[in-house]
PDB file of N, CA and C in Angstrom:
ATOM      1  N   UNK A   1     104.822  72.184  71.856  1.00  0.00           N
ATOM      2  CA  UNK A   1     104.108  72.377  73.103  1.00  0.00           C
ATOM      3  C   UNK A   1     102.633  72.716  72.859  1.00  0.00           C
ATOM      4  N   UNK A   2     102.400  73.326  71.951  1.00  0.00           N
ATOM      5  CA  UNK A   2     101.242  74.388  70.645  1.00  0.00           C
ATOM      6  C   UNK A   2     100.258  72.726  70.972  1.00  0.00           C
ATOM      7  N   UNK A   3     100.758  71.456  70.235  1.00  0.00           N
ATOM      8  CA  UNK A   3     100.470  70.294  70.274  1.00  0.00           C
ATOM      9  C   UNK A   3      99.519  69.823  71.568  1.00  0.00           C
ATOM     10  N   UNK A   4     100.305  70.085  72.630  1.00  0.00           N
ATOM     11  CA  UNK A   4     100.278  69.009  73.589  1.00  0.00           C
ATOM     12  C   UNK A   4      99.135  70.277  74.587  1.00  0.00           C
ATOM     13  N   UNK A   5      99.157  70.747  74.245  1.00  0.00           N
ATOM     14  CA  UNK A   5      98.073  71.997  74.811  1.00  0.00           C
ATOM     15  C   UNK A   5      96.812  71.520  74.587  1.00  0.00           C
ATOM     16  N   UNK A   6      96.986  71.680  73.295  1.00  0.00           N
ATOM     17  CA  UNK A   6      95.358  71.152  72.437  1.00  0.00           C
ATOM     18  C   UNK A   6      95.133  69.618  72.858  1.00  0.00           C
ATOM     19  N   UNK A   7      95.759  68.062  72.316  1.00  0.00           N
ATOM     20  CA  UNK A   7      95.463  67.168  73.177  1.00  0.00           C
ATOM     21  C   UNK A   7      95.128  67.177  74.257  1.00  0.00           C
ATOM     22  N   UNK A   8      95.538  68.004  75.640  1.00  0.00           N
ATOM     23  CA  UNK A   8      94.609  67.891  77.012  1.00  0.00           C
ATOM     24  C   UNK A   8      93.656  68.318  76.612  1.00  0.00           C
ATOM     25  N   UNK A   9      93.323  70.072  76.078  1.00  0.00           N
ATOM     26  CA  UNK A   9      92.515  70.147  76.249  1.00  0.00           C
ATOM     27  C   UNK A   9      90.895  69.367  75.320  1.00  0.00           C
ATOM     28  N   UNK A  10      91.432  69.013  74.321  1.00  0.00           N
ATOM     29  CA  UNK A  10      90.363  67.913  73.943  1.00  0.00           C
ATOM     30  C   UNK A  10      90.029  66.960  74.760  1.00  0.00           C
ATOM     31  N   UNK A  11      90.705  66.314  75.515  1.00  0.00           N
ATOM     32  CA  UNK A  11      90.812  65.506  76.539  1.00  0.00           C
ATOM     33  C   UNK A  11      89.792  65.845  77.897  1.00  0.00           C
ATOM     34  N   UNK A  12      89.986  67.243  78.193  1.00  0.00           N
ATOM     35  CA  UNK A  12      89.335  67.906  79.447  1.00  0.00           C
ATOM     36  C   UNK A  12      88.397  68.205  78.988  1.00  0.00           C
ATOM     37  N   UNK A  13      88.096  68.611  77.280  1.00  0.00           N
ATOM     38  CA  UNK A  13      86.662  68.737  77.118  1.00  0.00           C
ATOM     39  C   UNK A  13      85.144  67.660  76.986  1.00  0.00           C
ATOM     40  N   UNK A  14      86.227  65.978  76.631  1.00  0.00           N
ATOM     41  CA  UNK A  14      85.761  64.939  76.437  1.00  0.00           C
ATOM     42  C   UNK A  14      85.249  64.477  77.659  1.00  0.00           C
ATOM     43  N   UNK A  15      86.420  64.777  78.727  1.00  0.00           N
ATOM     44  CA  UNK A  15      85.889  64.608  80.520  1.00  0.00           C
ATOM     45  C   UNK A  15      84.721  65.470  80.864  1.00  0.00           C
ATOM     46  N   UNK A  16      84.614  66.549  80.671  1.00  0.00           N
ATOM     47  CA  UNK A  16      83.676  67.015  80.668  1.00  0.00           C
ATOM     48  C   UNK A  16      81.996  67.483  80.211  1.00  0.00           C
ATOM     49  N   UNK A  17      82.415  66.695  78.934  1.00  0.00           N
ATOM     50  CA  UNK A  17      80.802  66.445  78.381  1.00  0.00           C
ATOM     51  C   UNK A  17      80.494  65.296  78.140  1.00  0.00           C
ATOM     52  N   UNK A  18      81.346  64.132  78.468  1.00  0.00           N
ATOM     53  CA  UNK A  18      80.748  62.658  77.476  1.00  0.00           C
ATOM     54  C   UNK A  18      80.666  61.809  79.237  1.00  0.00           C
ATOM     55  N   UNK A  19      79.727  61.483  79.674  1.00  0.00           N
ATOM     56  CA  UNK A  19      79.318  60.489  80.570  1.00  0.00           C
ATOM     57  C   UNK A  19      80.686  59.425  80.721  1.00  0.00           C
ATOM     58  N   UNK A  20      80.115  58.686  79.560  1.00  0.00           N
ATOM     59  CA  UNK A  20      80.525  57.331  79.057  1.00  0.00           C
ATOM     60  C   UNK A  20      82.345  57.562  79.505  1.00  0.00           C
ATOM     61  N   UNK A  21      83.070  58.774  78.941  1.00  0.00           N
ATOM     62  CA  UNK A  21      84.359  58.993  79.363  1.00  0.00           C
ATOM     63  C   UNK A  21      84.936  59.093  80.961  1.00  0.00           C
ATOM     64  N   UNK A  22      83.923  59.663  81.657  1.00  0.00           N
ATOM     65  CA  UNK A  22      83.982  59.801  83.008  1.00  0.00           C
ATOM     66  C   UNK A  22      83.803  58.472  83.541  1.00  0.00           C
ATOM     67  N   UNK A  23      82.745  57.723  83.339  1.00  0.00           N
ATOM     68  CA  UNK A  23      82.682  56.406  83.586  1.00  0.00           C
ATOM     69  C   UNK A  23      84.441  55.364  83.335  1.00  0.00           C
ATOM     70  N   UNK A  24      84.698  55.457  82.366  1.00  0.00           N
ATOM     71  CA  UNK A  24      85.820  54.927  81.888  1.00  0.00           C
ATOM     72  C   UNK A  24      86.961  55.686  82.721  1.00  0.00           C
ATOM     73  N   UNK A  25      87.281  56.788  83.402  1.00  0.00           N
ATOM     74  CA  UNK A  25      88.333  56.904  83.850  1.00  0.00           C
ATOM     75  C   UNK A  25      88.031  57.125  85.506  1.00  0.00           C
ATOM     76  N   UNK A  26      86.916  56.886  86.100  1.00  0.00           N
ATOM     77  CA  UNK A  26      86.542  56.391  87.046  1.00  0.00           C
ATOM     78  C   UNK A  26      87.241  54.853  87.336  1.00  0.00           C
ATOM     79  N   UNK A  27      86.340  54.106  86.183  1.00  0.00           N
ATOM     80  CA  UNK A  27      87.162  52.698  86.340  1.00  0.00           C
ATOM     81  C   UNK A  27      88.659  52.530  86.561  1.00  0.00           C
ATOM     82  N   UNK A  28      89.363  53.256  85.841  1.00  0.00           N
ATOM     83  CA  UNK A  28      91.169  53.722  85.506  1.00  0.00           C
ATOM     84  C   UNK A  28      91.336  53.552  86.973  1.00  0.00           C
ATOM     85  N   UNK A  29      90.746  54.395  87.702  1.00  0.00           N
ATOM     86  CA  UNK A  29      90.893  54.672  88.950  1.00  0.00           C
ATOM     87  C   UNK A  29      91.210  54.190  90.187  1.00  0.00           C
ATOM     88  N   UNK A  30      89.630  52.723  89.381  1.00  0.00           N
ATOM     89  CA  UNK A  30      89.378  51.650  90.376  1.00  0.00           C
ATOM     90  C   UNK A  30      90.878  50.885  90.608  1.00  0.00           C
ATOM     91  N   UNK A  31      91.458  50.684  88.926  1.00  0.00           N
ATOM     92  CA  UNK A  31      91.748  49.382  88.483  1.00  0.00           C
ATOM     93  C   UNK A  31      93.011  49.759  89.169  1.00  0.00           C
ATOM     94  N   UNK A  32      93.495  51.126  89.083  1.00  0.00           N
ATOM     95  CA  UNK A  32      95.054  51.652  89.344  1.00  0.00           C
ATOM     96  C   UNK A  32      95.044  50.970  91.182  1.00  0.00           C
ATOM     97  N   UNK A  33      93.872  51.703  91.605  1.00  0.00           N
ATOM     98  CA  UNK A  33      94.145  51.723  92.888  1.00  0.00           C
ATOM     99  C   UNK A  33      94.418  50.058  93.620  1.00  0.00           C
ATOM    100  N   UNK A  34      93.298  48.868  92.859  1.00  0.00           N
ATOM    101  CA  UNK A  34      93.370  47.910  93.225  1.00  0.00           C
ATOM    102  C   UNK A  34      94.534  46.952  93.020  1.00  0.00           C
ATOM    103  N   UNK A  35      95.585  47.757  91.933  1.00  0.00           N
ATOM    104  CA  UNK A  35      96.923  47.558  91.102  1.00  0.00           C
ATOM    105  C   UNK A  35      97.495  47.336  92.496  1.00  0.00           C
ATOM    106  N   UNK A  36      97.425  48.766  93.065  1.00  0.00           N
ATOM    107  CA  UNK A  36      98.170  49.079  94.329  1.00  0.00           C
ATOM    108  C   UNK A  36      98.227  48.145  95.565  1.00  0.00           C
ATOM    109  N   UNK A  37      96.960  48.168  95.422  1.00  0.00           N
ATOM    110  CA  UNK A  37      96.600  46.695  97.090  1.00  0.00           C
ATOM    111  C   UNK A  37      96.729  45.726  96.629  1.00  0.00           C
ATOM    112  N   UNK A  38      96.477  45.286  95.863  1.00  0.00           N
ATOM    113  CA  UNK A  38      97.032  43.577  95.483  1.00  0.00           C
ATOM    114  C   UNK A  38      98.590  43.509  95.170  1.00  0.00           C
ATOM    115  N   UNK A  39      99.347  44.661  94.797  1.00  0.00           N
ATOM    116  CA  UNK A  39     100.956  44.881  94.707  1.00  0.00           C
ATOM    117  C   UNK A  39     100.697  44.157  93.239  1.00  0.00           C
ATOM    118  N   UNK A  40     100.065  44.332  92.138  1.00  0.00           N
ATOM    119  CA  UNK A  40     100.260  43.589  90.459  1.00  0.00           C
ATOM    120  C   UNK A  40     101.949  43.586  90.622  1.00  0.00           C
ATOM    121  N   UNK A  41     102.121  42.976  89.006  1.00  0.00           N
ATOM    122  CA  UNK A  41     103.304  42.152  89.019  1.00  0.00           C
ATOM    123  C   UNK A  41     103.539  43.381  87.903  1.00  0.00           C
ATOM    124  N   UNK A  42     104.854  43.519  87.438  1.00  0.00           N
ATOM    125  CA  UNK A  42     105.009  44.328  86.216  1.00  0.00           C
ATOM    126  C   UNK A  42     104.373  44.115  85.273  1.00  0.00           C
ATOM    127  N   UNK A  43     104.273  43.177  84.779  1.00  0.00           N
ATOM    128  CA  UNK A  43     104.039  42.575  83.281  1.00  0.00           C
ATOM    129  C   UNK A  43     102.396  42.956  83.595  1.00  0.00           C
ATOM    130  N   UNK A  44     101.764  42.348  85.084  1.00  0.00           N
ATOM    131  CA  UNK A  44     100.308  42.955  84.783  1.00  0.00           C
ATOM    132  C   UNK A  44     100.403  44.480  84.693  1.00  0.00           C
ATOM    133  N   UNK A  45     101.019  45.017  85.317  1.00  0.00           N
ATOM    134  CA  UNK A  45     100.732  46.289  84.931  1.00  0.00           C
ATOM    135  C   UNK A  45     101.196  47.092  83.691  1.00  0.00           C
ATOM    136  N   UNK A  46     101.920  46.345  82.835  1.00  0.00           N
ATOM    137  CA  UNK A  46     102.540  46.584  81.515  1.00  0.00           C
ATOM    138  C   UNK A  46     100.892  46.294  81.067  1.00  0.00           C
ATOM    139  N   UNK A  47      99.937  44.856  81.126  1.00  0.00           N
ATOM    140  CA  UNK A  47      98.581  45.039  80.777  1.00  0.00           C
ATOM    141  C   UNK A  47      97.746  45.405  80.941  1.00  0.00           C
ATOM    142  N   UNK A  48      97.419  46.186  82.123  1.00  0.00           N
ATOM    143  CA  UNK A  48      96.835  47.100  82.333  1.00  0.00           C
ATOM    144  C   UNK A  48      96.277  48.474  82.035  1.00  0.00           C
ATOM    145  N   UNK A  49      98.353  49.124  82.018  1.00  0.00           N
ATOM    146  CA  UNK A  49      98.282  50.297  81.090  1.00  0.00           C
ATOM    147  C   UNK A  49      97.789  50.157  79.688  1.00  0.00           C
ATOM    148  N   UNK A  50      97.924  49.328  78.766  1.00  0.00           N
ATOM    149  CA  UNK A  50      98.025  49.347  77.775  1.00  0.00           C
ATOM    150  C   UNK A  50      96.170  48.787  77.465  1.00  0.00           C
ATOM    151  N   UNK A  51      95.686  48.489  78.245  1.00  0.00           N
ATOM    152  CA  UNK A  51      93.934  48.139  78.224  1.00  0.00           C
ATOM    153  C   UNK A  51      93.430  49.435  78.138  1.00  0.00           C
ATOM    154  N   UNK A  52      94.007  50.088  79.530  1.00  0.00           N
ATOM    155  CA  UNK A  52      93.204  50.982  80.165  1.00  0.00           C
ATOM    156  C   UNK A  52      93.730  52.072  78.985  1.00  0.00           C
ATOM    157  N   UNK A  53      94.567  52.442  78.418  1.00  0.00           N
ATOM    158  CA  UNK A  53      95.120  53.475  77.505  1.00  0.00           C
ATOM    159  C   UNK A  53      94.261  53.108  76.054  1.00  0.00           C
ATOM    160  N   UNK A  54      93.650  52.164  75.655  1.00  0.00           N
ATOM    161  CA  UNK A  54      92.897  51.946  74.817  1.00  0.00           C
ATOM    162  C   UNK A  54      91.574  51.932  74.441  1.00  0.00           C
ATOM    163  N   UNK A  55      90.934  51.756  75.843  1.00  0.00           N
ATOM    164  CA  UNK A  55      89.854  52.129  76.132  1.00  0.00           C
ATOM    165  C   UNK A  55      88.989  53.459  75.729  1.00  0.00           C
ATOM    166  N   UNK A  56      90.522  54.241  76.771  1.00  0.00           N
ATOM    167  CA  UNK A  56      90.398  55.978  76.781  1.00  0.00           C
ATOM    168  C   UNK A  56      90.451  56.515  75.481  1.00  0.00           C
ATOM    169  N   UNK A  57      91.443  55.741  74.656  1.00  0.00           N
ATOM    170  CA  UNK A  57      91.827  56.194  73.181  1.00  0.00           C
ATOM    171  C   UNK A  57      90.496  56.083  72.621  1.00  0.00           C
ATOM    172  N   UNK A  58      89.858  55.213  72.573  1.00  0.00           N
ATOM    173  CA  UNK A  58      88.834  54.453  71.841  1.00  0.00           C
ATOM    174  C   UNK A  58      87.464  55.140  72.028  1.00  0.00           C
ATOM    175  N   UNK A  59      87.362  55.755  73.301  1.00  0.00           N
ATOM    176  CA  UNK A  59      86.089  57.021  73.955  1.00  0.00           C
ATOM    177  C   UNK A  59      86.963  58.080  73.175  1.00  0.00           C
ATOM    178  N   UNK A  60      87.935  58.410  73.037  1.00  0.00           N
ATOM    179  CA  UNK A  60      88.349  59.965  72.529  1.00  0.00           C
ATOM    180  C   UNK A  60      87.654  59.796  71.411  1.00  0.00           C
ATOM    181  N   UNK A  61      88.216  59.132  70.402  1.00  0.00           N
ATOM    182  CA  UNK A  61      88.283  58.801  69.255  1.00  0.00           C
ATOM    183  C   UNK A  61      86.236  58.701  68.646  1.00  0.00           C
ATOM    184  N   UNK A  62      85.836  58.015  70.055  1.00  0.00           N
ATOM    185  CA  UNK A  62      84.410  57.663  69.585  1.00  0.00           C
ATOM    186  C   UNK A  62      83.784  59.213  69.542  1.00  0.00           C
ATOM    187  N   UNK A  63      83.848  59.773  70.921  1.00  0.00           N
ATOM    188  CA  UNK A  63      83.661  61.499  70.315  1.00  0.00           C
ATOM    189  C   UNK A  63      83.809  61.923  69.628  1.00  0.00           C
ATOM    190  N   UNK A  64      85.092  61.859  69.016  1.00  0.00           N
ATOM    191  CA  UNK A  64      85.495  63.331  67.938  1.00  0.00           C
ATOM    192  C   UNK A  64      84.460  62.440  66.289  1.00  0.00           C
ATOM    193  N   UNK A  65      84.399  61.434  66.459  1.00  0.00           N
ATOM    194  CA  UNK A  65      83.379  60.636  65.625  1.00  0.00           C
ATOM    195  C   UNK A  65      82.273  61.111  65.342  1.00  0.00           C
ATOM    196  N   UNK A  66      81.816  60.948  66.470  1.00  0.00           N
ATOM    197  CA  UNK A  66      79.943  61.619  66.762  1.00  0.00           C
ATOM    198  C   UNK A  66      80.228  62.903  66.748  1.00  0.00           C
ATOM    199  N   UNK A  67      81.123  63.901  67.184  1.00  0.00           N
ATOM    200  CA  UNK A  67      81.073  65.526  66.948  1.00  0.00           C
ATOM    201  C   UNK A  67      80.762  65.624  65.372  1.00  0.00           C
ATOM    202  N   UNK A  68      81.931  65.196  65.334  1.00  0.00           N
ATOM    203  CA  UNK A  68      82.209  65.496  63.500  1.00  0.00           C
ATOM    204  C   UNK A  68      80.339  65.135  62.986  1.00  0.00           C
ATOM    205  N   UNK A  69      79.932  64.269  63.103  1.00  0.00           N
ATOM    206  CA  UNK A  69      78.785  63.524  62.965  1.00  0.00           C
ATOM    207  C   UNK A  69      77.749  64.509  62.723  1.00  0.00           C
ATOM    208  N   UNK A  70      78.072  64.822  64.393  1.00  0.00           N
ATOM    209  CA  UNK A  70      76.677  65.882  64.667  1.00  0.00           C
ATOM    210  C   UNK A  70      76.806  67.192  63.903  1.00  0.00           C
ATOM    211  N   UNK A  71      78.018  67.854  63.413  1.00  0.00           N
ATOM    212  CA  UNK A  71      78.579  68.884  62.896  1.00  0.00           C
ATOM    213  C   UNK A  71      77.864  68.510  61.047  1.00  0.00           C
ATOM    214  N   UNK A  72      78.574  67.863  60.958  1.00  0.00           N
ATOM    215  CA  UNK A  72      77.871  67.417  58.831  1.00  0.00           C
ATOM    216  C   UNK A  72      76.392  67.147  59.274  1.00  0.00           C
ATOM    217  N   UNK A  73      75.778  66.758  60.314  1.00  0.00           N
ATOM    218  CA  UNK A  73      74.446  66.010  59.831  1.00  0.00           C
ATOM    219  C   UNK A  73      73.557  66.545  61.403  1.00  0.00           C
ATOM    220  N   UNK A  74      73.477  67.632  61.337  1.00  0.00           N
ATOM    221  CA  UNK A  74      72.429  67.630  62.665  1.00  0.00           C
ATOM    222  C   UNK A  74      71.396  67.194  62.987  1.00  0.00           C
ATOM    223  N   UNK A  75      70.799  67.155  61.755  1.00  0.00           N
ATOM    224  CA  UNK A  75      69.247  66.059  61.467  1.00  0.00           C
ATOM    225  C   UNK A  75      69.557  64.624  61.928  1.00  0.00           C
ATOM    226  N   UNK A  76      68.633  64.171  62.335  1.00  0.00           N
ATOM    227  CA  UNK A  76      68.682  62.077  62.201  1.00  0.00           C
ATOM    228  C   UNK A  76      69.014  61.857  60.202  1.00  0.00           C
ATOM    229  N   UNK A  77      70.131  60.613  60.403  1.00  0.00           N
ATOM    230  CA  UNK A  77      70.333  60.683  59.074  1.00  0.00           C
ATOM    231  C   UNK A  77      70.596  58.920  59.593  1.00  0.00           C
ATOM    232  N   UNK A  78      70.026  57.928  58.746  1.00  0.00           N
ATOM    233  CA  UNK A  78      70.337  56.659  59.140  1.00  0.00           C
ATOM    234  C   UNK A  78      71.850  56.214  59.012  1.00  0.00           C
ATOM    235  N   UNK A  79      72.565  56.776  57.860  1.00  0.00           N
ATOM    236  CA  UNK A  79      73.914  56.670  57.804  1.00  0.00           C
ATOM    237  C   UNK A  79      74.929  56.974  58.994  1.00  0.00           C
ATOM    238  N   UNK A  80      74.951  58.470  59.026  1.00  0.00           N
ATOM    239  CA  UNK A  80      75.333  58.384  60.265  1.00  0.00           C
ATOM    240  C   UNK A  80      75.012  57.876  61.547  1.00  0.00           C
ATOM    241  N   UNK A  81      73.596  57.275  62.022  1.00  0.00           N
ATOM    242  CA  UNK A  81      73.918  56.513  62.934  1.00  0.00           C
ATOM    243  C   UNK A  81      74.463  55.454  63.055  1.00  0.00           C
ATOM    244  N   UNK A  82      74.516  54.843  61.489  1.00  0.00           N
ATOM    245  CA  UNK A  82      75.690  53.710  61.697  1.00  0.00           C
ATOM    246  C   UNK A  82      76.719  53.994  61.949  1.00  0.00           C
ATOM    247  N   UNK A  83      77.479  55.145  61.746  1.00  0.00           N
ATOM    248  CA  UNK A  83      78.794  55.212  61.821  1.00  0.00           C
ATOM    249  C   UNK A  83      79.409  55.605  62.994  1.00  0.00           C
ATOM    250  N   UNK A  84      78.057  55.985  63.944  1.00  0.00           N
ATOM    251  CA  UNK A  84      78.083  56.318  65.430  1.00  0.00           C
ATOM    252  C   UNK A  84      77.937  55.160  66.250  1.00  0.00           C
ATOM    253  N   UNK A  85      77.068  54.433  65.876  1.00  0.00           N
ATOM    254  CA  UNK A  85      76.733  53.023  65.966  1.00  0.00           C
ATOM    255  C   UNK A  85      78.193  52.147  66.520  1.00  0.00           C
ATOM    256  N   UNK A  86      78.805  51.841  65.290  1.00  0.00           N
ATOM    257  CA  UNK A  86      79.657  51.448  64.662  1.00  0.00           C
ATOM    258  C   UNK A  86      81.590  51.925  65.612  1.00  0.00           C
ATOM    259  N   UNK A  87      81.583  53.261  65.818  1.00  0.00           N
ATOM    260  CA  UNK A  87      82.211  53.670  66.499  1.00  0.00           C
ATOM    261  C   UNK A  87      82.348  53.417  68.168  1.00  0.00           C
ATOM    262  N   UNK A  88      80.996  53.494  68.322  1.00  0.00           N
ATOM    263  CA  UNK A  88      80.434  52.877  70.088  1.00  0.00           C
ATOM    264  C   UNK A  88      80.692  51.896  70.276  1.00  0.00           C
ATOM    265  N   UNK A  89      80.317  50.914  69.232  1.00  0.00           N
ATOM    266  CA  UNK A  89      80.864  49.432  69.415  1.00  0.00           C
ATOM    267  C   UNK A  89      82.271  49.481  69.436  1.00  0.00           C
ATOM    268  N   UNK A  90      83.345  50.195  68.998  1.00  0.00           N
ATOM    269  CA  UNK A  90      84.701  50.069  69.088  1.00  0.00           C
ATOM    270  C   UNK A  90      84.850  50.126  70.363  1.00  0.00           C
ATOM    271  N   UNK A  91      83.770  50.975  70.673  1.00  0.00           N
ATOM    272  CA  UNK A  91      84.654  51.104  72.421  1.00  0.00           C
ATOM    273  C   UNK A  91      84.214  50.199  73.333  1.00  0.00           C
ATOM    274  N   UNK A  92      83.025  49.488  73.232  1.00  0.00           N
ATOM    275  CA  UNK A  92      82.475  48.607  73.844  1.00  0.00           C
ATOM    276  C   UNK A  92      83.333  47.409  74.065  1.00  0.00           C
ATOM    277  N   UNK A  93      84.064  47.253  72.521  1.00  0.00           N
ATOM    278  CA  UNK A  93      84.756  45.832  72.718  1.00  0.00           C
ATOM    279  C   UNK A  93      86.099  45.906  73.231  1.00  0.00           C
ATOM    280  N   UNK A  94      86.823  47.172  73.027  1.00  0.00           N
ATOM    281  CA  UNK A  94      87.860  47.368  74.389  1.00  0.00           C
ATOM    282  C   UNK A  94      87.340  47.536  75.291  1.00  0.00           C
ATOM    283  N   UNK A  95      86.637  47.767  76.187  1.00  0.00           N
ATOM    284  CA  UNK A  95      86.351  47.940  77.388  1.00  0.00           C
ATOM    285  C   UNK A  95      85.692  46.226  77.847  1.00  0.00           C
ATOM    286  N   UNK A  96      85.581  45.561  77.001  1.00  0.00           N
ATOM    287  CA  UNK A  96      84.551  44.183  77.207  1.00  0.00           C
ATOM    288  C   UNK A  96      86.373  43.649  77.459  1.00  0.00           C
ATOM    289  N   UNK A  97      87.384  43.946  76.395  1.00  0.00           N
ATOM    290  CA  UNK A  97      88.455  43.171  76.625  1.00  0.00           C
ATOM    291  C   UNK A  97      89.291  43.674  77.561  1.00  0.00           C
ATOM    292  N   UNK A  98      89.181  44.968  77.915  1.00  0.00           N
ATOM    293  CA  UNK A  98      89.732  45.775  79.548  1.00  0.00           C
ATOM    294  C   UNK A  98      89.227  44.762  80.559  1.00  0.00           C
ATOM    295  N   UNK A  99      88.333  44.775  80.371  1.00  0.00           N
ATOM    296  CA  UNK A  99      87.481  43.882  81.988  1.00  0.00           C
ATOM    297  C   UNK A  99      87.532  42.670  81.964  1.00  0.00           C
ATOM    298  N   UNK A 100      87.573  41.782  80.777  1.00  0.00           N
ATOM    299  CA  UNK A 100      88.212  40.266  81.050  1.00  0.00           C
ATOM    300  C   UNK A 100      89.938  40.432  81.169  1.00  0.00           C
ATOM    301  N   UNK A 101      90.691  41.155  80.959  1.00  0.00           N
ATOM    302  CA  UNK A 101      91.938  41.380  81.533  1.00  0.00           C
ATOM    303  C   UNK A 101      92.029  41.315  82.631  1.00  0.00           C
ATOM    304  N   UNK A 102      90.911  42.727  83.425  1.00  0.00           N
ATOM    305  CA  UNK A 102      91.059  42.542  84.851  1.00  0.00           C
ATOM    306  C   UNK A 102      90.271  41.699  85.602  1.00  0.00           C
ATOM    307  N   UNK A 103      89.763  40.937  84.812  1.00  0.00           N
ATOM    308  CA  UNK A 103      89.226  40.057  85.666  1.00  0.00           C
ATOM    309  C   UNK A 103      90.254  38.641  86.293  1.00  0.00           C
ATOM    310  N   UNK A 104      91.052  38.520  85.044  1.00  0.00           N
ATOM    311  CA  UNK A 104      92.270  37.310  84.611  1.00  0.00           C
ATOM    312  C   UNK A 104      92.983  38.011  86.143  1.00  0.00           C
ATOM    313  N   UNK A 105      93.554  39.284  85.593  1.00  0.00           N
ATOM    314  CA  UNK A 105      94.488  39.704  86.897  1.00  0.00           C
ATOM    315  C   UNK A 105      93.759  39.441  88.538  1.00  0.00           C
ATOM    316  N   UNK A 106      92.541  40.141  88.437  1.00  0.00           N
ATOM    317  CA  UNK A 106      92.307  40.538  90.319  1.00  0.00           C
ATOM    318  C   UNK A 106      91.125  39.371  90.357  1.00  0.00           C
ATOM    319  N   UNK A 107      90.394  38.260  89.860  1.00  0.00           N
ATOM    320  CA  UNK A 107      89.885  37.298  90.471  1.00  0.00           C
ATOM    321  C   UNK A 107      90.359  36.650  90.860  1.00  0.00           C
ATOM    322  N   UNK A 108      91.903  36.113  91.002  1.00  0.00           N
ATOM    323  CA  UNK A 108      92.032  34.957  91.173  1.00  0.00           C
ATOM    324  C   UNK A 108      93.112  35.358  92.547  1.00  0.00           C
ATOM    325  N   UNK A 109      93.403  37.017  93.010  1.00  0.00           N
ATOM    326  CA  UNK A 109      93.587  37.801  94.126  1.00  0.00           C
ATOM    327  C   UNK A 109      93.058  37.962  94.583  1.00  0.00           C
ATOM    328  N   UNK A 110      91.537  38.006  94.854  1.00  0.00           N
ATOM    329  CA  UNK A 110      90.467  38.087  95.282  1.00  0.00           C
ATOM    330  C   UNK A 110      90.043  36.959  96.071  1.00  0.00           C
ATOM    331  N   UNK A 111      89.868  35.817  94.763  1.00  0.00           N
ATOM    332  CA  UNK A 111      89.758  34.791  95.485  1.00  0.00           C
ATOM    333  C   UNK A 111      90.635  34.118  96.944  1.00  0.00           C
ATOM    334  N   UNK A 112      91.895  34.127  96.993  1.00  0.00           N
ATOM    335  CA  UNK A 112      93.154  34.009  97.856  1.00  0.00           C
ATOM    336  C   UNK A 112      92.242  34.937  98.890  1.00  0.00           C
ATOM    337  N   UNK A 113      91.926  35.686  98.847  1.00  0.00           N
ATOM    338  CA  UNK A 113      91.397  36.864 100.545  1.00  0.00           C
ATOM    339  C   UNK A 113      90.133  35.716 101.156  1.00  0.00           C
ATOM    340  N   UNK A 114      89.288  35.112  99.884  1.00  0.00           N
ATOM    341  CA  UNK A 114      88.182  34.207 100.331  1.00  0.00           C
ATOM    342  C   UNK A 114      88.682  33.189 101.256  1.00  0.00           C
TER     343      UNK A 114
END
């Protein structure tokens, strides 16, 4: 339980200081709710979860990156900005492949209302 304490609260602390995370579960938000009004099919929402859960993973993960980062190297150090660099881009390209998912799913529901 000791466990699952600490995961939220890393979680609530990531919501609370990283932009970029709030942004990302804002979207969660969008995508859940629009899940709802268009009625998705299982299987989309089997892809959905599993976008949107990667995304989030991928912002956790990019934090505790750059903490650690900022913790060994408080100075500008060119190394570590690659590796911050480098980490950002992880999340960029799930979230680039989150949003052509939902685009596959709710454009072509969208379109049908046109």
């Amino acid at each position: 339980m000791k466990r699952f304490i600490h995961a939220v609260n890393g979680i609530l602390y990531v919501f609370k200081k990283e932009q970029n995370f709030k942004i990302h579960t804002f979207a969660t938000i969008l995508v859940i709710a629009a899940g709802i009004i268009f009625s998705i099919s299982k299987t989309e929402w089997i892809m959905i979860i599993i976008a949107v859960s990667i995304v989030l993973a991928a912002e956790l993960i990019n934090s505790a990156i750059e903490y650690l980062c900022n913790f060994v190297s408080p100075d500008y150090n060119e190394k570590i900005k690659r590796i911050k660099d480098a980490s950002a881009g992880a999340v960029l390209i799930s979230a680039i492949g989150a949003f052509m998912l939902a685009l596959m799913i709710f454009l072509p529901k969208i379109l049908e209302l046109i």
